[in-house]
C-alpha atoms as a PDB file:
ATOM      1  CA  UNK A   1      -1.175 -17.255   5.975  1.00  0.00           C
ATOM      2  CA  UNK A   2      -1.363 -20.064   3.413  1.00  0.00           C
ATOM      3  CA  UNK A   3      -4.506 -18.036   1.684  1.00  0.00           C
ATOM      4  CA  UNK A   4      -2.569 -15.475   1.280  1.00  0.00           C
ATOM      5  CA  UNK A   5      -1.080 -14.157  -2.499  1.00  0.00           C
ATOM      6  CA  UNK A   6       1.602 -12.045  -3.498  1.00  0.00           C
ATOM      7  CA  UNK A   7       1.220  -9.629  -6.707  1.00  0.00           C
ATOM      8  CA  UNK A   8       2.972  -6.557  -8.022  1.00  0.00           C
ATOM      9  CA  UNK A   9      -0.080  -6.346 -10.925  1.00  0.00           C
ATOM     10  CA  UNK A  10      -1.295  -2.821 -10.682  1.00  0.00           C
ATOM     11  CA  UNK A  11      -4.623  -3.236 -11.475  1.00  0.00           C
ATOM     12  CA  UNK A  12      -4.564  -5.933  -9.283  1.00  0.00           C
ATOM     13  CA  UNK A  13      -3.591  -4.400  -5.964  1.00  0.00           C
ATOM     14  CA  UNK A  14      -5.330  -1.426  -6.642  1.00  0.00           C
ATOM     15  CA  UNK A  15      -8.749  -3.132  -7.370  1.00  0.00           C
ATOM     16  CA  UNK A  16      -8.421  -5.678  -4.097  1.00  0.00           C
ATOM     17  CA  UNK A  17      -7.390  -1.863  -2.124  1.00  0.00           C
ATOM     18  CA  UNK A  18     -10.567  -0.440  -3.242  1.00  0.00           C
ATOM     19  CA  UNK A  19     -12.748  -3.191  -2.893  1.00  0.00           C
ATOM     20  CA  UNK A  20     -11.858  -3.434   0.878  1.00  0.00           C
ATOM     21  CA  UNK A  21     -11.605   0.334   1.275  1.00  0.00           C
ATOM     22  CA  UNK A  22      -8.019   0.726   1.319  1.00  0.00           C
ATOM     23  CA  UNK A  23      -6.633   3.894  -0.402  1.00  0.00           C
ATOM     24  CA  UNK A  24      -2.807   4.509  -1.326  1.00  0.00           C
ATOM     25  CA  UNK A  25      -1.260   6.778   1.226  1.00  0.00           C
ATOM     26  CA  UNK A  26       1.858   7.225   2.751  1.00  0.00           C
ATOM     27  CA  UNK A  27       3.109   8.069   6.720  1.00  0.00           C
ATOM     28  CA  UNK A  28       3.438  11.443   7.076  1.00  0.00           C
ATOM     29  CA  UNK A  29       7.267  12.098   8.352  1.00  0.00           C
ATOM     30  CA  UNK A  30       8.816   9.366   6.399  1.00  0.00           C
ATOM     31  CA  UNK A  31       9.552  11.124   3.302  1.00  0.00           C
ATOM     32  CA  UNK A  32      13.468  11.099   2.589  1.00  0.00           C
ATOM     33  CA  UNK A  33      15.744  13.903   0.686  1.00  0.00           C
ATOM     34  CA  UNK A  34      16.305  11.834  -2.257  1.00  0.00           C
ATOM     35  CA  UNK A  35      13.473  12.330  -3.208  1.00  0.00           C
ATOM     36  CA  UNK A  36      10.939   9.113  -1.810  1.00  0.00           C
ATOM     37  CA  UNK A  37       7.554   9.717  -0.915  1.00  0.00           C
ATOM     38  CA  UNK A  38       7.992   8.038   2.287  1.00  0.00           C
ATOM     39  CA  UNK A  39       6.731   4.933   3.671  1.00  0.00           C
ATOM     40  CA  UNK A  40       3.906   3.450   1.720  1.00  0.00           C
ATOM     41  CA  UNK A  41       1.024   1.847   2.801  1.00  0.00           C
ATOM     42  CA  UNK A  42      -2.769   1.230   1.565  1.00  0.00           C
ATOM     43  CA  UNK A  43      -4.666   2.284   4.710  1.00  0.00           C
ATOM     44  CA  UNK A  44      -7.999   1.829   5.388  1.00  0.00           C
ATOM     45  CA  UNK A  45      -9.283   4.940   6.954  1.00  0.00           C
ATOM     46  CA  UNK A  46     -12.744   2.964   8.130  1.00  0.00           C
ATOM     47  CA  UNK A  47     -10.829   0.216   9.943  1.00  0.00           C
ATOM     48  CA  UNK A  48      -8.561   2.748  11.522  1.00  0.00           C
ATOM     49  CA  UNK A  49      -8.428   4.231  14.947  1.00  0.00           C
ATOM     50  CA  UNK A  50      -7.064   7.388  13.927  1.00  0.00           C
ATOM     51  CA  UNK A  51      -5.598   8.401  10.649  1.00  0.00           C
ATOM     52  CA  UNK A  52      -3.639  11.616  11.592  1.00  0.00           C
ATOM     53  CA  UNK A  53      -0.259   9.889  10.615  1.00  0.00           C
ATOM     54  CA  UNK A  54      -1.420   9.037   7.005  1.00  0.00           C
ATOM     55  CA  UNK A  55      -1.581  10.884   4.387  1.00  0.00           C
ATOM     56  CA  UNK A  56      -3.536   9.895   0.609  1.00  0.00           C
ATOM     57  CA  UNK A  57      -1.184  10.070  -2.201  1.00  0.00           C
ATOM     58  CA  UNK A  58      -2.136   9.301  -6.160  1.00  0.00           C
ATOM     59  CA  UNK A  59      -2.258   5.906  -7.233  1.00  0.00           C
ATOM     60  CA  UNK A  60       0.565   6.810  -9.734  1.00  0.00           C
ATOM     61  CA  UNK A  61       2.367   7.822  -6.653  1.00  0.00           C
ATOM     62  CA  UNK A  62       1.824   5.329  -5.438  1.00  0.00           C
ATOM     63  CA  UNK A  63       3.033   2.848  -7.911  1.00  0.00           C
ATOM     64  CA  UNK A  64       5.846   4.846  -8.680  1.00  0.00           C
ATOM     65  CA  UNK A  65       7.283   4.551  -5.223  1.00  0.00           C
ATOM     66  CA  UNK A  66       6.321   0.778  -5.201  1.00  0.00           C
ATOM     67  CA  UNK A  67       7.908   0.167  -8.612  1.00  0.00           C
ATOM     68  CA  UNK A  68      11.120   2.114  -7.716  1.00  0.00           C
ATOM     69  CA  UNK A  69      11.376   0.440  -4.493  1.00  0.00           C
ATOM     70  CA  UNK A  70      10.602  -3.104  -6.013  1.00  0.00           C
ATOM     71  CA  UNK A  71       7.840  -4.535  -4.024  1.00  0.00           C
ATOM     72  CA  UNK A  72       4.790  -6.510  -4.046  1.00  0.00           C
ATOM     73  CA  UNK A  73       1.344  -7.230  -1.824  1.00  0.00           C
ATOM     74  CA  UNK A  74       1.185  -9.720   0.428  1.00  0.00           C
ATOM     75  CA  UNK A  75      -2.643 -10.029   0.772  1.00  0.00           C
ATOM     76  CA  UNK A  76      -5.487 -12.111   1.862  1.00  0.00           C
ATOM     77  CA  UNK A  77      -8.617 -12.205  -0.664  1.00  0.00           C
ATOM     78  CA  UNK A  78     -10.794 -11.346   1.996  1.00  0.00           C
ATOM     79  CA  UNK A  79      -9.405  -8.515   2.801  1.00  0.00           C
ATOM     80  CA  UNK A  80      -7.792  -9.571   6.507  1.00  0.00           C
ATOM     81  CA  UNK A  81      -4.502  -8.884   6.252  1.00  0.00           C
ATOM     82  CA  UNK A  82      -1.880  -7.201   3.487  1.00  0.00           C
ATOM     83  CA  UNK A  83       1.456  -6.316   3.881  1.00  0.00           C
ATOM     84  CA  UNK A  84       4.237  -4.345   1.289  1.00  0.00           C
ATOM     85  CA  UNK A  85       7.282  -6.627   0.748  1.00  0.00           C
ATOM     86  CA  UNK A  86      10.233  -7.183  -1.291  1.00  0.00           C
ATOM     87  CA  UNK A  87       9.741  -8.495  -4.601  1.00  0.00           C
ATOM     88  CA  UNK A  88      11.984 -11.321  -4.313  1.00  0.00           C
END
């Protein structure tokens, strides 16, 4: 997507999350035993067909996980698409 943007600002992300109705959460099962929340991702319960598999977390969770693990959104302005990737 060539509109798309990549940012690790918190404010940022979590102001573009809210404004589109995402909230932090992550999928339920995926935590590890070193201690990782699990797989993050901002879902947006209104867009979604079922959210049984996620599960809302903190913001600060949130960006604790995404700090530790070093990544950024990948996101469209408009909302359309976003995607958690590697910082580099």
């Amino acid at each position: 997507m060539s509109d798309s943007k990549k940012t690790t600002n918190h404010k940022e992300i979590q102001k573009w999350a809210e404004e589109h109705g995402g909230v932090p959460s992550i999928i339920k099962g995926t935590e590890n035993d070193g201690g990782g929340e699990g797989v993050l991702r901002i879902h947006f319960p209104e867009k979604s067909n079922s959210d049984d598999s996620f599960e809302e977390i903190s913001w600060d969770e949130f960006f604790k996980e995404f700090d530790n693990n070093k990544l950024a959104l990948l996101h469209d302005p408009n909302g359309v698409f976003n995607k958690l990737v590697n910082r580099d």
